[in-house]
C-alpha atoms as a PDB file:
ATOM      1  CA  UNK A   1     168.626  77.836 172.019  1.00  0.00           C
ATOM      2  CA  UNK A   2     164.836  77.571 172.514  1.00  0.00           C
ATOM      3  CA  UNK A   3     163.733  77.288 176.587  1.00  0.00           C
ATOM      4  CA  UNK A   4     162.587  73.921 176.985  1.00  0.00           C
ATOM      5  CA  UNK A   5     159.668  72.601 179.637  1.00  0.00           C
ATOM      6  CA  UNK A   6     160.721  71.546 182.819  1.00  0.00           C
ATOM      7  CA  UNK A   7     158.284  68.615 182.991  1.00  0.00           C
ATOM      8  CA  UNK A   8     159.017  67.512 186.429  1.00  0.00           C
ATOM      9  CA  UNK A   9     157.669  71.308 188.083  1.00  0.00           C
ATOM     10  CA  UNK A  10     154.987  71.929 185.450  1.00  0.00           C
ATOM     11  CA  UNK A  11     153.543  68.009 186.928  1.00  0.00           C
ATOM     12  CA  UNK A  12     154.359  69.190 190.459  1.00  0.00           C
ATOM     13  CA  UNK A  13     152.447  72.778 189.998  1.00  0.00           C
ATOM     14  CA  UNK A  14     149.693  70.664 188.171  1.00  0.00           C
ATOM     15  CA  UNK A  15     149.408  68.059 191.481  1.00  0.00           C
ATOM     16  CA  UNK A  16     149.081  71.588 193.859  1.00  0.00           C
ATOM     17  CA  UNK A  17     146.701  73.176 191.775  1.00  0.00           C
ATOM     18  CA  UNK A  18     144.026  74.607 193.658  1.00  0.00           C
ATOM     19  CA  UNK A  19     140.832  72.388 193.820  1.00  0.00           C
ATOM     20  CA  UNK A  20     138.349  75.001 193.154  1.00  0.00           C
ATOM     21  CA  UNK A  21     135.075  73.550 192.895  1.00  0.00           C
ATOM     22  CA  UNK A  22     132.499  74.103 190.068  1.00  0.00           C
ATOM     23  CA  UNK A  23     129.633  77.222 190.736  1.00  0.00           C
ATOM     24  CA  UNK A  24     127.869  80.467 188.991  1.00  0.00           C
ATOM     25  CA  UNK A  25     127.840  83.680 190.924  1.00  0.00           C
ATOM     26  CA  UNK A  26     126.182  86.789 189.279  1.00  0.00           C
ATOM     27  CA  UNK A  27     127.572  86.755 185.706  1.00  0.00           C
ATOM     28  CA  UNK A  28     130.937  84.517 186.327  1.00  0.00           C
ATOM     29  CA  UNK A  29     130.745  80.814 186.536  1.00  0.00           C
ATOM     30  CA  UNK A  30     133.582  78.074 186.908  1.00  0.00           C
ATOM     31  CA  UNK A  31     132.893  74.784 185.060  1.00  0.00           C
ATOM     32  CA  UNK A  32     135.315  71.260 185.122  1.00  0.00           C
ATOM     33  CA  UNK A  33     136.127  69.898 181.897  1.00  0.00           C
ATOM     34  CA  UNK A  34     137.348  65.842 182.170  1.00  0.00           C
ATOM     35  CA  UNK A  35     140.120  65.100 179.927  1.00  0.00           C
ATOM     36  CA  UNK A  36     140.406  61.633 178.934  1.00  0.00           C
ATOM     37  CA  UNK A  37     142.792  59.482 179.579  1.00  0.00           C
ATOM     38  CA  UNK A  38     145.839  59.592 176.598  1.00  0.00           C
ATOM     39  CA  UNK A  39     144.638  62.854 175.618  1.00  0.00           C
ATOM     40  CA  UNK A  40     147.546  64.954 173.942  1.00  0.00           C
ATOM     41  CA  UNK A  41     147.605  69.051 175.502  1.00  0.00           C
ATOM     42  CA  UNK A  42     149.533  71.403 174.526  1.00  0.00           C
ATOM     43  CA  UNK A  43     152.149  72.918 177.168  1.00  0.00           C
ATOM     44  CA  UNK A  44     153.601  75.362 174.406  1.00  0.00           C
ATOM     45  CA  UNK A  45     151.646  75.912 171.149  1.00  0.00           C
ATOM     46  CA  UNK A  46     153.487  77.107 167.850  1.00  0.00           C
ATOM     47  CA  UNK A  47     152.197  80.428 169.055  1.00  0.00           C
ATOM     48  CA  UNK A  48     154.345  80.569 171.878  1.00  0.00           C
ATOM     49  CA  UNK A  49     156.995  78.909 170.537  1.00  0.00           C
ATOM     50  CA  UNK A  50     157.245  81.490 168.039  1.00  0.00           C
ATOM     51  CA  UNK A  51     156.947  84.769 170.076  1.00  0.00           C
ATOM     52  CA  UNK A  52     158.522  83.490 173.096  1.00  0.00           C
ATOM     53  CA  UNK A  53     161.222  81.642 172.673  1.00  0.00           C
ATOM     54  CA  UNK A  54     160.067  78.320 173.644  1.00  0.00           C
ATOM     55  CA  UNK A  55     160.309  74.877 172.387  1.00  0.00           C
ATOM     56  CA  UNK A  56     156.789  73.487 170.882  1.00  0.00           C
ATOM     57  CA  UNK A  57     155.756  70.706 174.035  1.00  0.00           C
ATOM     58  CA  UNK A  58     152.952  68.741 174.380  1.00  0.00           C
ATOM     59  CA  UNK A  59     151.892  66.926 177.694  1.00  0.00           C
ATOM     60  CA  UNK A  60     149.715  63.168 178.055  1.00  0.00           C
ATOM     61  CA  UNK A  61     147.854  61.900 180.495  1.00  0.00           C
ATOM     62  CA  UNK A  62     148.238  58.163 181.761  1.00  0.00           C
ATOM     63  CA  UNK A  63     144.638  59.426 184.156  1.00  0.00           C
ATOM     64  CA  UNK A  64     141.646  61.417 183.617  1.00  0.00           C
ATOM     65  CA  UNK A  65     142.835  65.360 184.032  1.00  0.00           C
ATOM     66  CA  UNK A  66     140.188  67.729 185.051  1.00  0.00           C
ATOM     67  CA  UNK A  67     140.519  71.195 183.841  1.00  0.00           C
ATOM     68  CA  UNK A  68     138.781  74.310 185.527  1.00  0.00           C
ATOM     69  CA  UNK A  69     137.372  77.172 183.812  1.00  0.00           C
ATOM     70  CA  UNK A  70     136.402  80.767 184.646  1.00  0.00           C
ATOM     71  CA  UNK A  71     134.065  82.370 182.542  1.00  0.00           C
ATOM     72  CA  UNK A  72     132.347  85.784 182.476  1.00  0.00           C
ATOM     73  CA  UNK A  73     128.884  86.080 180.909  1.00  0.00           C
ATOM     74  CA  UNK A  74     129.033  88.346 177.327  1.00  0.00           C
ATOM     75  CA  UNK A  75     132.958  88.556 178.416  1.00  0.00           C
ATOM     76  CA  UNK A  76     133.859  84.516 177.473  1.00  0.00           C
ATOM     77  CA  UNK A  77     137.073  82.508 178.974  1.00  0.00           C
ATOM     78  CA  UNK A  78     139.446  84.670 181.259  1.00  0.00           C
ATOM     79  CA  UNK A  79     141.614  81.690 181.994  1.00  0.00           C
ATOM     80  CA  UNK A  80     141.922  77.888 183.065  1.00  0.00           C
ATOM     81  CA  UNK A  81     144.226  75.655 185.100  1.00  0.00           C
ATOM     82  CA  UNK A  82     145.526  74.147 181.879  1.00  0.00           C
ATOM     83  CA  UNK A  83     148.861  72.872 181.595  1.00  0.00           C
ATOM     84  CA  UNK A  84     149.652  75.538 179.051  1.00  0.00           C
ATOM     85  CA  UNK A  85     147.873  78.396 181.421  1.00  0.00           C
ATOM     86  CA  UNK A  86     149.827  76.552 184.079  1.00  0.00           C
ATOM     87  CA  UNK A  87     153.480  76.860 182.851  1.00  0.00           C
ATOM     88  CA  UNK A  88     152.539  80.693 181.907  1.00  0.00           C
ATOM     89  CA  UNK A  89     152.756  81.077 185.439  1.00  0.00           C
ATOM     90  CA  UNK A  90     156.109  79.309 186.598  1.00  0.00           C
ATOM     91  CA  UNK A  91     157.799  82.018 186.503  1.00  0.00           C
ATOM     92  CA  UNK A  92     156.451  84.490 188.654  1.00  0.00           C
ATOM     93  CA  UNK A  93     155.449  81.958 191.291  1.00  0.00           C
ATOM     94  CA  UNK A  94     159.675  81.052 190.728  1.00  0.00           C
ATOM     95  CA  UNK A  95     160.777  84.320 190.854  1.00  0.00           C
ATOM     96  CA  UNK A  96     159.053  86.416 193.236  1.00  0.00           C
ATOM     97  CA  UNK A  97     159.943  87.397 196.415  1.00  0.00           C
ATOM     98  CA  UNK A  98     159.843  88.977 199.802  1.00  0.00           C
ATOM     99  CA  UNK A  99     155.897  91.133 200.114  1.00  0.00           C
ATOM    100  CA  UNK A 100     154.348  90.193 196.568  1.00  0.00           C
ATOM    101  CA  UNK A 101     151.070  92.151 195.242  1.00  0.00           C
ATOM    102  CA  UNK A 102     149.295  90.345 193.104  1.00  0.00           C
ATOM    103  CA  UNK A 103     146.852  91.839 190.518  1.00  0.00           C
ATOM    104  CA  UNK A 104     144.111  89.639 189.779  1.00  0.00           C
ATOM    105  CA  UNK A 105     142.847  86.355 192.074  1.00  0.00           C
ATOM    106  CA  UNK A 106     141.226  84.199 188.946  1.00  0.00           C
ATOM    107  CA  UNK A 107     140.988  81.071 189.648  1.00  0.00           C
ATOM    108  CA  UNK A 108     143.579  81.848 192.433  1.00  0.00           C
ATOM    109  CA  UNK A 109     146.602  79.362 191.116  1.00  0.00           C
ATOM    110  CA  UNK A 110     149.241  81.883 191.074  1.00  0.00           C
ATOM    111  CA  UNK A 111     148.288  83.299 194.832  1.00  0.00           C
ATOM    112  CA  UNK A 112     147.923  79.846 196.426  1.00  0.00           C
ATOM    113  CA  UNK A 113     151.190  78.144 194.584  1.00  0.00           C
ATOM    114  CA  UNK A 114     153.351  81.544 195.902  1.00  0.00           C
ATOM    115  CA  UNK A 115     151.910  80.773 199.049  1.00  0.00           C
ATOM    116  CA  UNK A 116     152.460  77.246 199.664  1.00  0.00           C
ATOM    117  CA  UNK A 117     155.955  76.373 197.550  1.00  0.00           C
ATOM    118  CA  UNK A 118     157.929  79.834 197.345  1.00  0.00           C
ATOM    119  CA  UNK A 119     160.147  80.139 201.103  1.00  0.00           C
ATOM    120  CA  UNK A 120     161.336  83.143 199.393  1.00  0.00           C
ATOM    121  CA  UNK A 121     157.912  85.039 199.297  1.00  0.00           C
ATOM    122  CA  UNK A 122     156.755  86.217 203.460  1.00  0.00           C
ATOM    123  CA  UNK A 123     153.396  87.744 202.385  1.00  0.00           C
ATOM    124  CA  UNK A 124     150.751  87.280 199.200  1.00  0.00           C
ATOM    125  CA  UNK A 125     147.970  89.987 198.757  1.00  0.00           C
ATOM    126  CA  UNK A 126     145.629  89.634 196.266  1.00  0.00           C
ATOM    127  CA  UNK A 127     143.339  92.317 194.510  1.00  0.00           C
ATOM    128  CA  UNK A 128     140.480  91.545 192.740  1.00  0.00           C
ATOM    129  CA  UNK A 129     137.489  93.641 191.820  1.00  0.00           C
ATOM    130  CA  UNK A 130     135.322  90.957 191.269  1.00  0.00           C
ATOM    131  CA  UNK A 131     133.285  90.391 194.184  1.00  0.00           C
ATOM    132  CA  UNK A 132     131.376  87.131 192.230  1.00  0.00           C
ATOM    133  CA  UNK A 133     135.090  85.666 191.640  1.00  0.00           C
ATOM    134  CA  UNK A 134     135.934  86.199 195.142  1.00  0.00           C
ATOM    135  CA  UNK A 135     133.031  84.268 196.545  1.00  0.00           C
ATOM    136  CA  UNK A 136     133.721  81.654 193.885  1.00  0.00           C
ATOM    137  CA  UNK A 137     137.058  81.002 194.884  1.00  0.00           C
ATOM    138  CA  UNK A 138     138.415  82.867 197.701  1.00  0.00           C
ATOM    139  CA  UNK A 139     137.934  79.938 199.806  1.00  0.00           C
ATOM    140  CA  UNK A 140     140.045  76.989 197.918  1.00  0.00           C
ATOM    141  CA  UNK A 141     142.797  78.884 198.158  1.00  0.00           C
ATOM    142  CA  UNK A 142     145.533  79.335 200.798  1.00  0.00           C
ATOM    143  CA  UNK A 143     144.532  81.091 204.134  1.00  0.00           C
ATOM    144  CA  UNK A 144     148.085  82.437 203.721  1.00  0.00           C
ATOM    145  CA  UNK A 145     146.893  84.861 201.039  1.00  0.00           C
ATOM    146  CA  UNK A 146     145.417  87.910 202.164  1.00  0.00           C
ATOM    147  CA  UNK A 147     142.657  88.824 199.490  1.00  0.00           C
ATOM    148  CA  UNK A 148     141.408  92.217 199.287  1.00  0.00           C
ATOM    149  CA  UNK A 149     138.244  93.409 196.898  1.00  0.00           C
ATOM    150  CA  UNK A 150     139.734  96.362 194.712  1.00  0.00           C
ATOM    151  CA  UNK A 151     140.651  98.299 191.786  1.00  0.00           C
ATOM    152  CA  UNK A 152     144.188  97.731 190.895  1.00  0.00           C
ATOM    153  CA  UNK A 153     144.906 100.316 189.329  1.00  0.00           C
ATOM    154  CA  UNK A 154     143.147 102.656 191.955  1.00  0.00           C
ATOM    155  CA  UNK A 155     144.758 100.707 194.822  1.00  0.00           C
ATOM    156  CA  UNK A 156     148.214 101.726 193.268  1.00  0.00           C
ATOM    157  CA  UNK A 157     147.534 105.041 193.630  1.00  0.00           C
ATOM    158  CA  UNK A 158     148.008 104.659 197.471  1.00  0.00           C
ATOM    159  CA  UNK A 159     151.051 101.963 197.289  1.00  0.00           C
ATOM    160  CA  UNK A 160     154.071 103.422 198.724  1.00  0.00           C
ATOM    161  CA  UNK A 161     157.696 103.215 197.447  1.00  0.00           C
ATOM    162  CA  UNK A 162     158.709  99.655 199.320  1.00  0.00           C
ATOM    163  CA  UNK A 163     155.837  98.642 200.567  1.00  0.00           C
ATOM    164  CA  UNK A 164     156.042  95.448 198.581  1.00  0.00           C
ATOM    165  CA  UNK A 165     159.021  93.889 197.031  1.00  0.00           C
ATOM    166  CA  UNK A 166     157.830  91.788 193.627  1.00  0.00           C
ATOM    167  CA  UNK A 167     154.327  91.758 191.868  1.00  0.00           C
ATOM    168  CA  UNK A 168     152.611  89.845 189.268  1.00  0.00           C
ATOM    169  CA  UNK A 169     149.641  91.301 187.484  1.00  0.00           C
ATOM    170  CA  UNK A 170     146.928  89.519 185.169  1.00  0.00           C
ATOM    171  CA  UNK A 171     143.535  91.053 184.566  1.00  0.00           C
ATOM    172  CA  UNK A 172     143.712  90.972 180.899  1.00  0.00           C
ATOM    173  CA  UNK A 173     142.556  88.125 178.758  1.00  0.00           C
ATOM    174  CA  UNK A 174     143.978  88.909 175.787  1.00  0.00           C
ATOM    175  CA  UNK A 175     147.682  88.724 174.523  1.00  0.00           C
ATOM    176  CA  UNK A 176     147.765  90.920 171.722  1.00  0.00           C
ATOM    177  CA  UNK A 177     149.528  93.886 171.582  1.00  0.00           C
ATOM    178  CA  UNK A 178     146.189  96.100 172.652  1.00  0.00           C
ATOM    179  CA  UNK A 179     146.527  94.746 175.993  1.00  0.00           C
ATOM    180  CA  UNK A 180     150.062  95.304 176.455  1.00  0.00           C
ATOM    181  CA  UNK A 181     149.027  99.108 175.459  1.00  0.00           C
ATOM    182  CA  UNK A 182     146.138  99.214 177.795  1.00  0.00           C
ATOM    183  CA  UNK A 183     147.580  97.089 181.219  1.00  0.00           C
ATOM    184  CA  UNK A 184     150.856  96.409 181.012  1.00  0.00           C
ATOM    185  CA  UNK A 185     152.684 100.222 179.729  1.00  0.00           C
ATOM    186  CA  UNK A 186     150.297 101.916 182.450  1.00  0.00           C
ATOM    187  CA  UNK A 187     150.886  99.318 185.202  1.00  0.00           C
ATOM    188  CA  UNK A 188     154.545  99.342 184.885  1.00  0.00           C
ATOM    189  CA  UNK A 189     154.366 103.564 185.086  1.00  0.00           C
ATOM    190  CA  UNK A 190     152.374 102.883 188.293  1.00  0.00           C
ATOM    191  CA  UNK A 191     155.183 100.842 189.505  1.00  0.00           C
ATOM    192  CA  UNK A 192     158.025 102.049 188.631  1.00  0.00           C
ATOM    193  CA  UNK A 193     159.136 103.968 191.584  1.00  0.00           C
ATOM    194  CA  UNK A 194     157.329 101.733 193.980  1.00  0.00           C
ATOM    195  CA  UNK A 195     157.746  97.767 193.535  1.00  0.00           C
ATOM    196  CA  UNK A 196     161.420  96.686 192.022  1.00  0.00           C
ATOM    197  CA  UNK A 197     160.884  93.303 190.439  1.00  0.00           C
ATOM    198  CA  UNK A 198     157.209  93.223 188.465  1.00  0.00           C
ATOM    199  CA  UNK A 199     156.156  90.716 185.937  1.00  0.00           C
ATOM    200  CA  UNK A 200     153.435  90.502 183.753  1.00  0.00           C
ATOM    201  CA  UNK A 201     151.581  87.197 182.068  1.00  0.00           C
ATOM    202  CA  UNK A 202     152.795  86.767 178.964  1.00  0.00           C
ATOM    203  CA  UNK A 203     154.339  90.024 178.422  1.00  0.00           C
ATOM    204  CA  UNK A 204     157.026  88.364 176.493  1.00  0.00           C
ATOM    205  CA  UNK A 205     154.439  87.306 173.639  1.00  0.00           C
ATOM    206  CA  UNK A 206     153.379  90.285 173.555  1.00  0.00           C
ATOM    207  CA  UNK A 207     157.062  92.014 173.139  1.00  0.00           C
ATOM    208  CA  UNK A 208     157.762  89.081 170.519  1.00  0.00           C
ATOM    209  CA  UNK A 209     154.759  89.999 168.465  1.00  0.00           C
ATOM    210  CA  UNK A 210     155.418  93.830 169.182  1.00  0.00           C
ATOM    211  CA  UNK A 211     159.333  93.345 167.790  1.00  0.00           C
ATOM    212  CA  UNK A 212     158.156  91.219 164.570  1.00  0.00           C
ATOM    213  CA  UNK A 213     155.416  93.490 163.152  1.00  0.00           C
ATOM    214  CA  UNK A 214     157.295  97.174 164.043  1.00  0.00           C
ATOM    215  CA  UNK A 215     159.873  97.044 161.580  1.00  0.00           C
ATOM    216  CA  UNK A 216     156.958  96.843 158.596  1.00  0.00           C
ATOM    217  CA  UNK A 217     153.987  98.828 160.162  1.00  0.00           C
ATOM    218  CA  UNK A 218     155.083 100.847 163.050  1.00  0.00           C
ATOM    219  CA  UNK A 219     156.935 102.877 161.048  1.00  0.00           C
ATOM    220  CA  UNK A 220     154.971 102.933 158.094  1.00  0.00           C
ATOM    221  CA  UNK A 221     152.752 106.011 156.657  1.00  0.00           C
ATOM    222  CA  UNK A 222     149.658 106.169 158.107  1.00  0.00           C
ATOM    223  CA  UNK A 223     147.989 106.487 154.359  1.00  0.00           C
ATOM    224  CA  UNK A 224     149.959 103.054 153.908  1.00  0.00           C
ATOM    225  CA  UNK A 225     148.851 100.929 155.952  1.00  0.00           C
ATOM    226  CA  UNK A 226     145.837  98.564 155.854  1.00  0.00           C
ATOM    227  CA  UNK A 227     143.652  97.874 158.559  1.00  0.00           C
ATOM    228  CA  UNK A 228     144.856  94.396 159.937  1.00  0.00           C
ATOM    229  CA  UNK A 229     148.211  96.745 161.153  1.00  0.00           C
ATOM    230  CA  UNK A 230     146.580  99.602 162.166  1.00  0.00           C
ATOM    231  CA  UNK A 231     146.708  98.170 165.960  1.00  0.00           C
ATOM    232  CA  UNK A 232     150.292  97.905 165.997  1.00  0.00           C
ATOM    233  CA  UNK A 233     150.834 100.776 163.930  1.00  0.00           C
ATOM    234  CA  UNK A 234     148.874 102.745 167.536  1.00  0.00           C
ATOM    235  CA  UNK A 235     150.920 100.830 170.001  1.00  0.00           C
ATOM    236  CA  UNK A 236     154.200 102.896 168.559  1.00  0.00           C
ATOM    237  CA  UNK A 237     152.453 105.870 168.522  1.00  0.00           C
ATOM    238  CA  UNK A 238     151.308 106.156 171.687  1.00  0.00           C
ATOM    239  CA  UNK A 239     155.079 105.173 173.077  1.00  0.00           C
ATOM    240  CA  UNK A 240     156.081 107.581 170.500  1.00  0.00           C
ATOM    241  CA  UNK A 241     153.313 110.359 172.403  1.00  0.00           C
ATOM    242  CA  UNK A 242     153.941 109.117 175.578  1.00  0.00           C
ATOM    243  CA  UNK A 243     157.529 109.183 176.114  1.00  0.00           C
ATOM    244  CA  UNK A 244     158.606 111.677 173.192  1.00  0.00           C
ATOM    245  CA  UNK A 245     161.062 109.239 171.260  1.00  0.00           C
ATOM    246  CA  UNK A 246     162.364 110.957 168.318  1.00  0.00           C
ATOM    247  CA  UNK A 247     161.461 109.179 164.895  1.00  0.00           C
ATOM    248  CA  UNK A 248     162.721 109.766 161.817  1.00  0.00           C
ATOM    249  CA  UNK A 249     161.062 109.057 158.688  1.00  0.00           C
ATOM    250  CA  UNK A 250     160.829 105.035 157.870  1.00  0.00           C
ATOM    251  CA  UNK A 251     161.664 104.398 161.405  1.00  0.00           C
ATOM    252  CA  UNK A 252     165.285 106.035 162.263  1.00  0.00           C
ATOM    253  CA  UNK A 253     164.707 106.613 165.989  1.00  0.00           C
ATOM    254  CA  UNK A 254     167.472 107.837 168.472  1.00  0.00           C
ATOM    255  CA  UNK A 255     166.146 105.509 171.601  1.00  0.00           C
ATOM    256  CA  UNK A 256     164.802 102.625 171.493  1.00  0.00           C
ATOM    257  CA  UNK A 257     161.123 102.588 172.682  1.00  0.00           C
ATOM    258  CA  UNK A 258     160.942  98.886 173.502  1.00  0.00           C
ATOM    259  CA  UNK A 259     163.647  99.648 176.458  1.00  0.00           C
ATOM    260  CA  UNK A 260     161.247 103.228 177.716  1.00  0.00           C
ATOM    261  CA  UNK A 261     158.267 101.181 177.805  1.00  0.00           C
ATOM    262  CA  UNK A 262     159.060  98.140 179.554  1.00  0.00           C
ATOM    263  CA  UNK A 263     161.936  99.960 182.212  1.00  0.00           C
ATOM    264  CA  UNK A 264     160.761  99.484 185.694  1.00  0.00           C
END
């Protein structure tokens, strides 16, 4: 059974949005777009639908919506407070708990939300190394979040086993199955002794179009395959280099990689 939309939170989450305001620092700007009234939006496109699970849903407005957008000169979009964006992120601000790191402050939905709605969550700290985001919108969020200028990856380094109980991590723009090679694999390793519960944006699209395309070009020879796969093709690899699963030839392989890759 496809997961349907729970309207009634994705309208409350929308309501308790953030209201960060419009502004350019260095090479990052935020604009508002007005949507007008009766204006259809997607809340899950046929692309999700298809790699996550979900059932298609659309969302209309009986008042003029405004949606923010955070940009990045020569780097384009890196995410808005759509109503699509905005249900990408129910469940981690549902489902964490306790001290939660988060990785990434954007346009600082996720942090603010897990601040204000979530009794479960006692502490939100933010890193972002993006000193023109944080002066963009480090104040419009929650003075309950504790926002720290960073590298996440480097400020892992130092985290100790404990320290924090649930993370969510987003500096990628992308959902293709580079990005899940490049963030997610080596932020879960960095984890994996040190926060229990860690969830990624749209890692499941990413493991949906990971489990479709391996079967026909993961485990095809190299000489065979034509460029559009060659991406996918590299993910395996690399899990196959990484954590030495045996493969045999068209793709026998005595443990799964899908579960070594994505195991806290």
């Amino acid at each position: 059974m496809l997961q349907e939309v729970d309207q009634t939170y994705l309208e409350w989450m929308l309501e308790n949005r953030p209201e960060t305001p419009e502004g350019k620092s260095g090479k990052i700007s935020i604009t508002h777009e007005v949507i007008p009234i009766g204006t259809e939006l997607p809340i899950v496109s046929m692309r999700n639908a298809i790699f996550m699970g979900q059932k298609p849903t659309k969302i209309k407005f009986t008042h003029p919506f405004i949606i923010r957008h955070l940009k990045e000169e020569d780097q384009g979009e890196w995410m808005t407070d759509s109503p699509q964006e905005i249900w990408q992120m129910a469940k981690p601000i549902q489902e964490c708990h306790g001290k939660v790191l988060v990785g990434g402050l954007g346009l600082g939905v996720v942090a603010h939300l897990m601040d204000e709605i979530n009794d479960d969550i006692k502490e939100v700290v933010v890193i972002e190394k993006n000193s023109d985001i944080l002066d963009l919108v480090s104040d419009a969020i929650s003075d309950g979040v504790d926002i720290r200028e960073g590298n996440l990856f480097e400020y892992l380094k130092h985290v100790e086993p404990e320290q924090y109980d649930s993370a969510f991590f987003d500096i990628w723009q992308s959902t293709g199955e580079i990005s899940w090679v490049e963030y997610i694999v080596p932020l879960r390793r960095a984890t994996a002794k040190k926060i229990p519960h860690v969830l990624c944006w749209n890692e499941v699209e990413m493991q949906g179009q990971l489990r479709n395309t391996f079967q026909s070009a993961a485990y095809c020879k190299e000489d065979d395959l034509y460029q559009g796969m060659m991406a996918y093709a590299d993910v395996f690899r690399r899990c196959v280099q990484k954590d030495k699963v045996v493969v045999g030839e068209w793709g026998e392989i005595s443990q799964p990689p899908m579960k070594e890759c994505f195991a806290n």
